[in-house]
N, C-alpha and C. Protein backbone atom coordinates (compact mmCIF):
# COMPACT_ATOMS: atom_id res chain seq x y z
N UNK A 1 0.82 -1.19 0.00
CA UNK A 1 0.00 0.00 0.00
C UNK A 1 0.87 1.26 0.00
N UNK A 2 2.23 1.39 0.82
CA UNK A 2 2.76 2.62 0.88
C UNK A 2 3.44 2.28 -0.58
N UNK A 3 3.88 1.38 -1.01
CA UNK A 3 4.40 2.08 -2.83
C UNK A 3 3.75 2.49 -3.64
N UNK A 4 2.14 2.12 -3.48
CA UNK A 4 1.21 2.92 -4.54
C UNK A 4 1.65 4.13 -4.25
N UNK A 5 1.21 4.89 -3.12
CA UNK A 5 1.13 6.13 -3.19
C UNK A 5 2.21 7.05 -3.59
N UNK A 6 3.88 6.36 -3.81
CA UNK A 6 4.90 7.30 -4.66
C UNK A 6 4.50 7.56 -5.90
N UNK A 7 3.65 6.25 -6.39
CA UNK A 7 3.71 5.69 -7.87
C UNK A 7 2.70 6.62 -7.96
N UNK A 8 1.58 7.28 -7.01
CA UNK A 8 0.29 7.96 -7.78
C UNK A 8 1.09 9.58 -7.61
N UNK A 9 2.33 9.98 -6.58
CA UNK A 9 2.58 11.28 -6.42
C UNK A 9 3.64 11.15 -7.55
N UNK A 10 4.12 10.50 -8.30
CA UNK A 10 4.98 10.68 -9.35
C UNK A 10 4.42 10.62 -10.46
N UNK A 11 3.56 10.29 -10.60
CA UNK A 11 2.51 10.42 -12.32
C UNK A 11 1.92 11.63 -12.17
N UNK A 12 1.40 12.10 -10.96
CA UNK A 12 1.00 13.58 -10.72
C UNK A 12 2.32 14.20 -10.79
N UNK A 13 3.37 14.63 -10.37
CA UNK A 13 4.44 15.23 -10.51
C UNK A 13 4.44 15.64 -12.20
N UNK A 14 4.59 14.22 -13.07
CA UNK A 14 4.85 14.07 -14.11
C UNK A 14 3.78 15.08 -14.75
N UNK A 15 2.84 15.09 -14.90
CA UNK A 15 1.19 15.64 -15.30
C UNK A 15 1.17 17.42 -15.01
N UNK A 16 2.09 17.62 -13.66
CA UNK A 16 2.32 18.91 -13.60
C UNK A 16 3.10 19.48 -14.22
N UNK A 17 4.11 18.58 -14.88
CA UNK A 17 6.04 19.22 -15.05
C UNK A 17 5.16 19.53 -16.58
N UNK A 18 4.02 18.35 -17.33
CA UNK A 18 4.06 18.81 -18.71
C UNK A 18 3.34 20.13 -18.21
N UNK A 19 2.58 20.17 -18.20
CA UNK A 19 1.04 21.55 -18.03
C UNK A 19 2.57 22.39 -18.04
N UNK A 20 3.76 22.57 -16.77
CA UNK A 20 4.14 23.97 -16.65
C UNK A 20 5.09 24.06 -18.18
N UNK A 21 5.63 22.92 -18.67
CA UNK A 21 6.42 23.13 -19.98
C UNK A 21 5.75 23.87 -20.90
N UNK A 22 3.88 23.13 -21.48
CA UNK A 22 3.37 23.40 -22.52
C UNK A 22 3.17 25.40 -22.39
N UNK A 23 2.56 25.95 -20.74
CA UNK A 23 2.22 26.94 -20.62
C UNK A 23 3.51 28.20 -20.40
N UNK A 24 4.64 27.60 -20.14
CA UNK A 24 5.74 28.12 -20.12
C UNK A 24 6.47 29.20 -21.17
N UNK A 25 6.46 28.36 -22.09
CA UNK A 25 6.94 28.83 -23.36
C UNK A 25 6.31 29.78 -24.14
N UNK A 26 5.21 29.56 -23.91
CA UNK A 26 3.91 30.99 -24.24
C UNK A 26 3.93 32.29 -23.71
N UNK A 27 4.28 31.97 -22.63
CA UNK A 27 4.26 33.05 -21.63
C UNK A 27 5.90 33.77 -21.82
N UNK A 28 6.97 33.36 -21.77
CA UNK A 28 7.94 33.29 -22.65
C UNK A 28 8.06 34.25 -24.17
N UNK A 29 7.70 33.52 -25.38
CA UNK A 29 7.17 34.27 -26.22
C UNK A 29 6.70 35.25 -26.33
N UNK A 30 5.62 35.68 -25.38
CA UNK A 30 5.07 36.82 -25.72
C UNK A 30 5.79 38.02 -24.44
N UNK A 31 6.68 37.04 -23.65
CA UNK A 31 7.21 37.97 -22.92
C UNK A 31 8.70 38.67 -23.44
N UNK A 32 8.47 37.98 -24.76
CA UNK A 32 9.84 38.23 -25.94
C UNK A 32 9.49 39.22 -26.38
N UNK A 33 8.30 38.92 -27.37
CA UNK A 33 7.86 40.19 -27.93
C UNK A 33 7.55 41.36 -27.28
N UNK A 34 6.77 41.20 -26.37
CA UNK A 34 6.35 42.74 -25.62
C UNK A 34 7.80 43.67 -25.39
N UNK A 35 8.89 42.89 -25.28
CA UNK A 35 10.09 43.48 -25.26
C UNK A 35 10.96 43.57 -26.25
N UNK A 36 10.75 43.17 -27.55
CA UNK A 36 11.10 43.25 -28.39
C UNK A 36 10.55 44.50 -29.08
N UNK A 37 9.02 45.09 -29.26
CA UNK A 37 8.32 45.89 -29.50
C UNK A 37 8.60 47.16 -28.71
N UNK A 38 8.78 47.20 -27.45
CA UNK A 38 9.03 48.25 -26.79
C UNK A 38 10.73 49.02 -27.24
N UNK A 39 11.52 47.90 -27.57
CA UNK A 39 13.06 48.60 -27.88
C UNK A 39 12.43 48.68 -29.30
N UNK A 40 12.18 48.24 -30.34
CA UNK A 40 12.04 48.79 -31.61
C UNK A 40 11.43 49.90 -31.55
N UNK A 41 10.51 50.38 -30.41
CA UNK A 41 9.83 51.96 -30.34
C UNK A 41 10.44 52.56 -30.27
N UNK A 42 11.62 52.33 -28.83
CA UNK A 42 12.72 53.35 -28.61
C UNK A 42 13.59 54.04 -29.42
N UNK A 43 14.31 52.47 -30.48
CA UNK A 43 15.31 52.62 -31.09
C UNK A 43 14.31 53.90 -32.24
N UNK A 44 13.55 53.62 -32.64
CA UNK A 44 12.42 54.86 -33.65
C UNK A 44 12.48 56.05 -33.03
N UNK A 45 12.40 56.13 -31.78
CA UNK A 45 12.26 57.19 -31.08
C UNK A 45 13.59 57.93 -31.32
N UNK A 46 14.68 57.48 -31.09
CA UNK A 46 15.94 57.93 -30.62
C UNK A 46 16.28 58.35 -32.05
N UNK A 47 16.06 57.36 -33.26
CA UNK A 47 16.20 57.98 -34.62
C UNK A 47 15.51 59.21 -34.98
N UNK A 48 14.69 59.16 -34.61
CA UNK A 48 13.53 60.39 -34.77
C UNK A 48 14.11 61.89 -34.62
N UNK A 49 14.69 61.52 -33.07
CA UNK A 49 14.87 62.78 -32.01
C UNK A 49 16.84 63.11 -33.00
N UNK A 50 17.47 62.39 -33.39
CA UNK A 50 18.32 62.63 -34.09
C UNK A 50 18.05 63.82 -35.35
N UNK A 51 16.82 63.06 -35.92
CA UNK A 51 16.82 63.90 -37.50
C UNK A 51 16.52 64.83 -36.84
N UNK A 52 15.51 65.45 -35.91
CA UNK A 52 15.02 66.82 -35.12
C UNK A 52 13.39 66.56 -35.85
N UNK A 53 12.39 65.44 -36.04
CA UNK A 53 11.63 64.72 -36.11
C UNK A 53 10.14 64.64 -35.28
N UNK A 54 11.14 64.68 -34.32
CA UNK A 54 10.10 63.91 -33.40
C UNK A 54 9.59 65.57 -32.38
């Protein structure tokens, strides 16, 4: 009886590790872009304020 219960907290372990992989990488991604978008504003900005533009 006590080895079931590793065997049922390690398939749950397992069941959690995917969920945080699949939702991980998303969150990731778009935490790329939002920062990717914000320096391409800047870098526009800073070109801008060069020509006398902006």
């Amino acid at each position: 009886m006590c080895a079931e219960k590793p065997e049922l907290a390690a398939t749950g372990d397992v069941g959690r590790l995917k969920a945080a992989t699949t939702v991980g990488p998303a969150k990731g991604t778009l935490m790329n872009s939002i920062i990717y978008l914000v320096g391409l504003v800047v870098v526009v900005l800073f070109i801008l304020s060069l020509l006398g533009l902006r």
